[in-house]
PDB file of N, CA and C in Angstrom:
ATOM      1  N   UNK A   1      76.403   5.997  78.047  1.00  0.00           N
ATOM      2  CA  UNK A   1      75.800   7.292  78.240  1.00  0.00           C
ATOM      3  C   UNK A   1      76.841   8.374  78.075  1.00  0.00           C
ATOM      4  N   UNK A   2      76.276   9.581  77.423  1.00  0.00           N
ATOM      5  CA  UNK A   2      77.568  10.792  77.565  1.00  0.00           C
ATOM      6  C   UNK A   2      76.661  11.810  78.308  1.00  0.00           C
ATOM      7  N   UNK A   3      78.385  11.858  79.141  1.00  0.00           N
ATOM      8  CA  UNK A   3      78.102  13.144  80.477  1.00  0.00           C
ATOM      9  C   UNK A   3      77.954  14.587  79.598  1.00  0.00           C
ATOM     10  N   UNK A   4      77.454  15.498  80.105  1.00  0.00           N
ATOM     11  CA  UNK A   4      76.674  16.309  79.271  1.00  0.00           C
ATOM     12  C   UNK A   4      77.931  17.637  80.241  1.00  0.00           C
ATOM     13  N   UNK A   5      78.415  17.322  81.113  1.00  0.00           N
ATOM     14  CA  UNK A   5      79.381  18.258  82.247  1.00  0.00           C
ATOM     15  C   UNK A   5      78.426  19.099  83.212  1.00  0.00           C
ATOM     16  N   UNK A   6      77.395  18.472  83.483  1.00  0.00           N
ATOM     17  CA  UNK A   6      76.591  19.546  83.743  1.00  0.00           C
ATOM     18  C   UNK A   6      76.355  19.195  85.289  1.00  0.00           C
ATOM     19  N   UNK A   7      76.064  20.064  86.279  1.00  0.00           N
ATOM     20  CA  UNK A   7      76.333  19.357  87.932  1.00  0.00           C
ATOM     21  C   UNK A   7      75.168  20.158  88.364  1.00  0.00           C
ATOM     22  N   UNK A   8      74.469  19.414  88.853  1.00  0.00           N
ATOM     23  CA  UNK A   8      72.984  20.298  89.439  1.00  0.00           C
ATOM     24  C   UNK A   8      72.479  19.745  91.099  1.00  0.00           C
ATOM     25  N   UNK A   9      72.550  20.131  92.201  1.00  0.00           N
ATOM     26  CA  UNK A   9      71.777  19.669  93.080  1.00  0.00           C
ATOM     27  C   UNK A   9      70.492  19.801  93.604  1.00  0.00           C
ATOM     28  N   UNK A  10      70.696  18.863  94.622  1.00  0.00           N
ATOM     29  CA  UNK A  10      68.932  18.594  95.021  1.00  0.00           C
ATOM     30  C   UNK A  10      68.663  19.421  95.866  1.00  0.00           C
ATOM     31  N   UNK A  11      67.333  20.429  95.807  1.00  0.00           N
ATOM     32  CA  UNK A  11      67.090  20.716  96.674  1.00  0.00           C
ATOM     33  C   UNK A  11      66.223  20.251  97.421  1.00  0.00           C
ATOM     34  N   UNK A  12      65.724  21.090  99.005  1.00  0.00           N
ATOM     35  CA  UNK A  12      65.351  20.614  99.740  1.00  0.00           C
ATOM     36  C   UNK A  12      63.968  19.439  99.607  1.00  0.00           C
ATOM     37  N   UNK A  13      63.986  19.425  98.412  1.00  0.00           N
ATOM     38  CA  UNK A  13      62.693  18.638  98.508  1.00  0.00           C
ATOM     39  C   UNK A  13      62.595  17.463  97.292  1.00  0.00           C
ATOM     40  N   UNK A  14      63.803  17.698  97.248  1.00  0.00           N
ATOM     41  CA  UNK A  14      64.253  16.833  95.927  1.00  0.00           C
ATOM     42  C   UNK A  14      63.890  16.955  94.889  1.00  0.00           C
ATOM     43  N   UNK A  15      64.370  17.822  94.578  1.00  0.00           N
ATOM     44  CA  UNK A  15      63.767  18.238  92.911  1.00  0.00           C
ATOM     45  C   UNK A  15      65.034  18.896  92.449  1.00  0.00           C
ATOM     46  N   UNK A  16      65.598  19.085  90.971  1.00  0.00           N
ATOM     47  CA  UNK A  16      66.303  19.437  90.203  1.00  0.00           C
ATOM     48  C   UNK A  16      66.100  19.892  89.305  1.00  0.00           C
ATOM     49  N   UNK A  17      66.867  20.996  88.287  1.00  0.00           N
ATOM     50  CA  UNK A  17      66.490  21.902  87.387  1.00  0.00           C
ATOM     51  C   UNK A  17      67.092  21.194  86.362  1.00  0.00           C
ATOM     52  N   UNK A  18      66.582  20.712  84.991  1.00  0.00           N
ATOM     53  CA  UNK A  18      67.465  20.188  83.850  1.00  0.00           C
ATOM     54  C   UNK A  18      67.189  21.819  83.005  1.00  0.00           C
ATOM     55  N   UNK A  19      68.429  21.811  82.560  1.00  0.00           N
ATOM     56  CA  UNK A  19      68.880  22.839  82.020  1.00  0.00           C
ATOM     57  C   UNK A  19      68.463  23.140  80.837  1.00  0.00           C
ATOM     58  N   UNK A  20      68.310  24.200  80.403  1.00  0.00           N
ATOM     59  CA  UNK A  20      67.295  24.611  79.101  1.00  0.00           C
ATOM     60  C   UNK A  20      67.881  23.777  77.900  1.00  0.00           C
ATOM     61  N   UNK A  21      69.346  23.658  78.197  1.00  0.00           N
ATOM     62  CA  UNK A  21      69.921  23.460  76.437  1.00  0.00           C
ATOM     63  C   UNK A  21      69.139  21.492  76.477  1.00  0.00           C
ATOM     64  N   UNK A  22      69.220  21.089  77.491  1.00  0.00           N
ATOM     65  CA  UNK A  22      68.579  19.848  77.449  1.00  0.00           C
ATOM     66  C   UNK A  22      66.968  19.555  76.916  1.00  0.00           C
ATOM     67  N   UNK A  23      66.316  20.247  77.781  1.00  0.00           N
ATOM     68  CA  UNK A  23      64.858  20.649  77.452  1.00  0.00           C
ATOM     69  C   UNK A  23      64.542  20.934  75.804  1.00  0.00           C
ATOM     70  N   UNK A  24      65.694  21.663  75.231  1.00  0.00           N
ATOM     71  CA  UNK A  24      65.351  22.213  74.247  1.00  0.00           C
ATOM     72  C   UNK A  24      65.990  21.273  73.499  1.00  0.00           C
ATOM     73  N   UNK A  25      66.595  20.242  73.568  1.00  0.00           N
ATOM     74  CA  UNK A  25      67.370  19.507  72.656  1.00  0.00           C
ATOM     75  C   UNK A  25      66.471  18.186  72.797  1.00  0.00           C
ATOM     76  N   UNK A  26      65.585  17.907  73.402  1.00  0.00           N
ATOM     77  CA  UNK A  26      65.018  16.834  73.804  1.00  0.00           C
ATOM     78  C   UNK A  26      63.659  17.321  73.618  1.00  0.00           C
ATOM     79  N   UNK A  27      63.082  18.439  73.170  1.00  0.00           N
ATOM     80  CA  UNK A  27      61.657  18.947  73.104  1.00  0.00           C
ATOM     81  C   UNK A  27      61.013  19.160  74.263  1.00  0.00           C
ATOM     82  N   UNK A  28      61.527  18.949  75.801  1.00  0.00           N
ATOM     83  CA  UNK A  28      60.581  19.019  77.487  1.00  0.00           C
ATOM     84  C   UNK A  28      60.331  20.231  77.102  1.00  0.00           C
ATOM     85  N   UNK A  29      58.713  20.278  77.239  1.00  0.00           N
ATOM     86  CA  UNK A  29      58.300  21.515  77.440  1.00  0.00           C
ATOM     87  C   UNK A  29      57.606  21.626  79.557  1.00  0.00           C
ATOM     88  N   UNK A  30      57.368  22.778  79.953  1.00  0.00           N
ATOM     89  CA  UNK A  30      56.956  22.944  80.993  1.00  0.00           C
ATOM     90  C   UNK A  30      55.823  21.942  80.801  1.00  0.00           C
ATOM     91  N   UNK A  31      55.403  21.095  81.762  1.00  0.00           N
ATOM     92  CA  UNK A  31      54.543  19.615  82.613  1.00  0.00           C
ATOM     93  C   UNK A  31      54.397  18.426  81.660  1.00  0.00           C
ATOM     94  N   UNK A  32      55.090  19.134  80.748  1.00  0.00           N
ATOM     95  CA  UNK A  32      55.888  17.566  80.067  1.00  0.00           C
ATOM     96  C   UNK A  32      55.881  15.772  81.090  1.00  0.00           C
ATOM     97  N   UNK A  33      55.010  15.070  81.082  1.00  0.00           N
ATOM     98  CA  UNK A  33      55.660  14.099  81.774  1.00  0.00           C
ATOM     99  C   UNK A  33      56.780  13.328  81.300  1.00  0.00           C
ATOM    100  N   UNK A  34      57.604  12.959  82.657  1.00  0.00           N
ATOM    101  CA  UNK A  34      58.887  12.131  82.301  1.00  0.00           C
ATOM    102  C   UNK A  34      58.792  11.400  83.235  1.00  0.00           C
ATOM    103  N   UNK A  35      59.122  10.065  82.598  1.00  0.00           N
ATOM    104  CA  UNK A  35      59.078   8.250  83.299  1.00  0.00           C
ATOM    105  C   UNK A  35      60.677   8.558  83.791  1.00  0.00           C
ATOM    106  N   UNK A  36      60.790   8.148  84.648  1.00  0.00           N
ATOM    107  CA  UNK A  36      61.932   7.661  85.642  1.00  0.00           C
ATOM    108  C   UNK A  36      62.338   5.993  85.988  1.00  0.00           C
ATOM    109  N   UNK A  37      63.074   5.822  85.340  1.00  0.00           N
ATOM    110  CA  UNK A  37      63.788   4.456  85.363  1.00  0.00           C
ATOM    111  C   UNK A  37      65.288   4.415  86.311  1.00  0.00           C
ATOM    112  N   UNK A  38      65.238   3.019  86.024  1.00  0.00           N
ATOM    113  CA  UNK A  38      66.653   3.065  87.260  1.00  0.00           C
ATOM    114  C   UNK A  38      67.295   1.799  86.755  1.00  0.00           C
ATOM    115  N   UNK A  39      68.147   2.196  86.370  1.00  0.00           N
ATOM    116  CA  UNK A  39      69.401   0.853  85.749  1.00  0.00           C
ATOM    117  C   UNK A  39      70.733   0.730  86.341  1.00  0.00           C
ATOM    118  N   UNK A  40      70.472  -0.416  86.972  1.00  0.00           N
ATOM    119  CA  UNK A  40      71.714  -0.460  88.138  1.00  0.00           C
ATOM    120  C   UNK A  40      71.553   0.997  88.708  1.00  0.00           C
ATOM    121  N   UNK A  41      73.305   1.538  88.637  1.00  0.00           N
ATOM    122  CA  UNK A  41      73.475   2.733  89.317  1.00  0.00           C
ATOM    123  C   UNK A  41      73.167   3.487  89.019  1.00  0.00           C
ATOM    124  N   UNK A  42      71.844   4.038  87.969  1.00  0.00           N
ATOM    125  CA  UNK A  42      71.776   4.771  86.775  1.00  0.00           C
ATOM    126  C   UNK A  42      70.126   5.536  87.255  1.00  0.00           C
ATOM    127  N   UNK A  43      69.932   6.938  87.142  1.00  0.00           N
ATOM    128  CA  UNK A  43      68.836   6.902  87.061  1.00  0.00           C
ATOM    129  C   UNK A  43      68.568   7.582  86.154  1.00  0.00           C
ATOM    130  N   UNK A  44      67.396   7.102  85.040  1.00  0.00           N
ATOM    131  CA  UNK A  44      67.546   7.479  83.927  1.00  0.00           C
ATOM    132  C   UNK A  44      66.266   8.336  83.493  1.00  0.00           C
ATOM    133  N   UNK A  45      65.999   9.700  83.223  1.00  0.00           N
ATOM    134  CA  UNK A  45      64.776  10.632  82.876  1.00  0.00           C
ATOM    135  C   UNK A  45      64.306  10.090  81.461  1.00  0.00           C
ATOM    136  N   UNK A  46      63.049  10.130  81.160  1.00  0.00           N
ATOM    137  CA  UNK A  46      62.752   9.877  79.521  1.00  0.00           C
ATOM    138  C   UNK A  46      61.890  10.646  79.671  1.00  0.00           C
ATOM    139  N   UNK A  47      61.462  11.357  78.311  1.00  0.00           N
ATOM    140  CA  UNK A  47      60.001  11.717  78.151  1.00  0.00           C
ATOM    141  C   UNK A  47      59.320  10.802  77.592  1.00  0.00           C
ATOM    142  N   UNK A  48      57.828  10.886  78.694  1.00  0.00           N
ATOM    143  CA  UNK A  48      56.827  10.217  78.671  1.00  0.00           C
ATOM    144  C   UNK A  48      55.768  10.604  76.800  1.00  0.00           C
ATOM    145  N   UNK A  49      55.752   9.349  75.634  1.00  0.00           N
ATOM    146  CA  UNK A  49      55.586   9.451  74.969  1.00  0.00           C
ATOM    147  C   UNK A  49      54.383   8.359  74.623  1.00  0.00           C
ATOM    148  N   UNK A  50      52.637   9.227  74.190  1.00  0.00           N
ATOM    149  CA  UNK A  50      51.422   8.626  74.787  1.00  0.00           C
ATOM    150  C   UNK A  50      51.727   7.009  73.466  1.00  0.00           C
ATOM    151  N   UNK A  51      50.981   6.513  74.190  1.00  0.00           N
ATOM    152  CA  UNK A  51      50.830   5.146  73.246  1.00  0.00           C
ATOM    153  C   UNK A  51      49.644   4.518  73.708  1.00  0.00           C
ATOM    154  N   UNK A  52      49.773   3.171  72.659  1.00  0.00           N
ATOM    155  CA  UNK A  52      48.312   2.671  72.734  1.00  0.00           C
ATOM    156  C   UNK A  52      48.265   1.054  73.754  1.00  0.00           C
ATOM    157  N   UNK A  53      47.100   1.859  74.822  1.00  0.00           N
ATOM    158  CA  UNK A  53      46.542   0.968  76.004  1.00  0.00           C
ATOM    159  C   UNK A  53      47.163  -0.533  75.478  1.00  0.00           C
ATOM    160  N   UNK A  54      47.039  -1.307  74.431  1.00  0.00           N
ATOM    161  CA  UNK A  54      47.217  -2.181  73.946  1.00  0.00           C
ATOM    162  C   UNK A  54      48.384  -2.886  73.450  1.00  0.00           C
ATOM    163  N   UNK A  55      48.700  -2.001  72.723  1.00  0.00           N
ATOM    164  CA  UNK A  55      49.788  -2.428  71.757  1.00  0.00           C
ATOM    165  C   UNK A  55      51.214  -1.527  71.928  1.00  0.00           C
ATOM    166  N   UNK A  56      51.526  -0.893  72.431  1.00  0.00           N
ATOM    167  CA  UNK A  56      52.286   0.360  72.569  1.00  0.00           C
ATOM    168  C   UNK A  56      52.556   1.153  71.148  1.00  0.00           C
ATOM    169  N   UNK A  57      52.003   0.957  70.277  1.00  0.00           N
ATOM    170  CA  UNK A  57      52.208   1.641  69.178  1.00  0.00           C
ATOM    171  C   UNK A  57      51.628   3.261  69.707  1.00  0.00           C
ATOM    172  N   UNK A  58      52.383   4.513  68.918  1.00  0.00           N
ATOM    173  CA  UNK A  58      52.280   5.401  69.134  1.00  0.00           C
ATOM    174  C   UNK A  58      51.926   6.237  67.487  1.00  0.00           C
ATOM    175  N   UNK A  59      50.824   5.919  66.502  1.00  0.00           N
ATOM    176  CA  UNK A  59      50.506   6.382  65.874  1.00  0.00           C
ATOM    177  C   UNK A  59      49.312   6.107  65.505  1.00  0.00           C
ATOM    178  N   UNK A  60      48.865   7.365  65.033  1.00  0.00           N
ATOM    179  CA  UNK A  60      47.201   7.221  65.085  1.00  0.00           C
ATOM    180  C   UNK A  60      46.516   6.995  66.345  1.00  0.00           C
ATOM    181  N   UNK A  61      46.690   7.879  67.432  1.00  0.00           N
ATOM    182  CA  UNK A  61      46.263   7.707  68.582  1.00  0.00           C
ATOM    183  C   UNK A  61      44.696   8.227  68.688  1.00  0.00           C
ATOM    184  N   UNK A  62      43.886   8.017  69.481  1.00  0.00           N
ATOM    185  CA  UNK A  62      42.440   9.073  70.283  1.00  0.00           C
ATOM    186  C   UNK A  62      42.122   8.645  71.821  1.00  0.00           C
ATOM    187  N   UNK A  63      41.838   9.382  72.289  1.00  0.00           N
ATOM    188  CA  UNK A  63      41.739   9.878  73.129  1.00  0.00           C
ATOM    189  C   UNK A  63      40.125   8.767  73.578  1.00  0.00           C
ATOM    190  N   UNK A  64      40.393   8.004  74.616  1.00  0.00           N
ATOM    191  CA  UNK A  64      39.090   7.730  74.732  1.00  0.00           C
ATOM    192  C   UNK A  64      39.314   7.653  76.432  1.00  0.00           C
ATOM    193  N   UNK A  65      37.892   8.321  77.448  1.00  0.00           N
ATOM    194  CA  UNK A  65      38.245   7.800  78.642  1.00  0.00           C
ATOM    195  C   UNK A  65      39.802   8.307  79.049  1.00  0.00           C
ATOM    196  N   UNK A  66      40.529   9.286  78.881  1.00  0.00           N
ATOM    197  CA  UNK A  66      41.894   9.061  79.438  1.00  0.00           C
ATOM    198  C   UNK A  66      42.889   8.442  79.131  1.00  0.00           C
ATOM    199  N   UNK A  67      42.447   7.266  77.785  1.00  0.00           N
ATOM    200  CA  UNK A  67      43.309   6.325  77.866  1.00  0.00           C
ATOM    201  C   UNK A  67      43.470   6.837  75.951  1.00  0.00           C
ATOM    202  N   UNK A  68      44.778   6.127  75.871  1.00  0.00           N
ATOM    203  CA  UNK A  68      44.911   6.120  74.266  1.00  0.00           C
ATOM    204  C   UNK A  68      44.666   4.937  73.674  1.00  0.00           C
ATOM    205  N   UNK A  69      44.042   4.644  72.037  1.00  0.00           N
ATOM    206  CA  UNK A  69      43.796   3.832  71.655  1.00  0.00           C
ATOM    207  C   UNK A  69      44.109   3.951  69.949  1.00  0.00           C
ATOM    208  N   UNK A  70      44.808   3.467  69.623  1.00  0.00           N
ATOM    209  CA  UNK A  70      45.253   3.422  67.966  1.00  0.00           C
ATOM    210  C   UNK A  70      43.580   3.380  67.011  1.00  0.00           C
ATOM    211  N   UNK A  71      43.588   3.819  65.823  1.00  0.00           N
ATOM    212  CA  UNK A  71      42.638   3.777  65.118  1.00  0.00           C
ATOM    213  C   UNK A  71      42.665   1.904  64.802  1.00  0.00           C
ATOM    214  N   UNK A  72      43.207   1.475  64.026  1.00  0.00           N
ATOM    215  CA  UNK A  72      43.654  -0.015  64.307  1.00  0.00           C
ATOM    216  C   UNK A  72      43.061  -0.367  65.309  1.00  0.00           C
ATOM    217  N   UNK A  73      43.452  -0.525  66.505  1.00  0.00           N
ATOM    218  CA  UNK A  73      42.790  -1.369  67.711  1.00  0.00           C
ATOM    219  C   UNK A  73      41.545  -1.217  68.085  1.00  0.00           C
ATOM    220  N   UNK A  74      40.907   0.200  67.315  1.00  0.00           N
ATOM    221  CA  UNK A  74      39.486   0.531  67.471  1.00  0.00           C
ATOM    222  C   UNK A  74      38.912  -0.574  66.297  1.00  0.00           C
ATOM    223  N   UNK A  75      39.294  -0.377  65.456  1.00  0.00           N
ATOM    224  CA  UNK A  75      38.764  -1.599  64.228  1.00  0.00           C
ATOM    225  C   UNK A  75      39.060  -2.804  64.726  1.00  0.00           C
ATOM    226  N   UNK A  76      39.876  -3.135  65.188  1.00  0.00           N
ATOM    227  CA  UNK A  76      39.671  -4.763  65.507  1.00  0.00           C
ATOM    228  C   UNK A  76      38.739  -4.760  67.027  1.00  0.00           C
ATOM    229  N   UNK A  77      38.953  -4.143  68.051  1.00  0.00           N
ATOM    230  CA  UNK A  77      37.940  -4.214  68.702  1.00  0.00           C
ATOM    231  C   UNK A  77      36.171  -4.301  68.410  1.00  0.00           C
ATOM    232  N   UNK A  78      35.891  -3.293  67.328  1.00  0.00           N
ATOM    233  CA  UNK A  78      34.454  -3.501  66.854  1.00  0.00           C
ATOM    234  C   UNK A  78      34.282  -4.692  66.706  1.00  0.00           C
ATOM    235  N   UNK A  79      35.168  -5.280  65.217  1.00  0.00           N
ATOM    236  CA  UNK A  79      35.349  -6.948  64.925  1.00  0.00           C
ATOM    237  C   UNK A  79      34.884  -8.167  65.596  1.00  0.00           C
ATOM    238  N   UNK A  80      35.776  -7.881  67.131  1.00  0.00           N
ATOM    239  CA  UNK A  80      35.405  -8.407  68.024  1.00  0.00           C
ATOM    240  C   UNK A  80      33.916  -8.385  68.874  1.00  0.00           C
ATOM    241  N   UNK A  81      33.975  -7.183  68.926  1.00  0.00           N
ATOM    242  CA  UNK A  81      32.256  -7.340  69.150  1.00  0.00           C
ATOM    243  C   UNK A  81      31.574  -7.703  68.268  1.00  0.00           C
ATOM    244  N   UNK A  82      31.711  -7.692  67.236  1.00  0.00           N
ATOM    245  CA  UNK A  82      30.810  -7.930  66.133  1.00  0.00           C
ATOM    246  C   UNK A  82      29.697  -6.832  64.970  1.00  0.00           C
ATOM    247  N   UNK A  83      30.397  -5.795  65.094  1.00  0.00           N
ATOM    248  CA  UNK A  83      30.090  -4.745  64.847  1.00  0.00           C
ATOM    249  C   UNK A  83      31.131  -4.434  62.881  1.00  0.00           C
ATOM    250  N   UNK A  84      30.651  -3.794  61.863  1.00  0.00           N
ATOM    251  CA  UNK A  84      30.979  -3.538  61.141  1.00  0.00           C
ATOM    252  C   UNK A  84      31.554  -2.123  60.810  1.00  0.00           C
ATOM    253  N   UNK A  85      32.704  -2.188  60.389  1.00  0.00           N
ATOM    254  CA  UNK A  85      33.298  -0.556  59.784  1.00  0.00           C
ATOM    255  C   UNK A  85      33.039  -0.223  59.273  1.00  0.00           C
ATOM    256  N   UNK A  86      32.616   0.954  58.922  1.00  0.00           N
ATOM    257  CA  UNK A  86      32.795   1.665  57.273  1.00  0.00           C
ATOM    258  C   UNK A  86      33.797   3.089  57.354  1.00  0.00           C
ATOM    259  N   UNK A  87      34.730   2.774  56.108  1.00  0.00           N
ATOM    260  CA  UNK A  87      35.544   3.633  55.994  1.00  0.00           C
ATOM    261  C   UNK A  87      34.819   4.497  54.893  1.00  0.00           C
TER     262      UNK A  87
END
């Protein structure tokens, strides 16, 4: 990992400010979600990037129910039911 020099504390409620040049170098926009991991001594921020319920692929996504689902996994799901595509 490279230290970025940057020193920020917690305040009272545990929360911390990541600094714009980060945000902006990493795309966080304001309610951006970010997954929080922990490696060994490490705690590590990511942005949360949507993927599919299934497969984790992250292209060709929709929106179904809340959940994401690849165009792909919609076609083989029909399949499975027994249902036909037409493109």
């Amino acid at each position: 990992m490279k230290p970025t020099g940057v020193i920020r504390r917690l305040d009272e409620l545990g929360r911390i400010t990541l600094p714009i040049e980060l945000r902006r170098s990493f795309q966080i926009e304001e309610k951006d979600p970010l997954e929080i991991y922990v490696d060994r001594d490490c705690i590590i921020l990511r942005k949360c990037q949507e993927t599919d319920i299934f497969t984790g692929t992250t292209e060709d996504l929709i929106d179904f129910e809340g959940k994401k689902v690849s165009r792909s996994n919609i076609r083989k799901l029909a399949e499975l039911a027994g249902l036909r595509i037409m493109d």
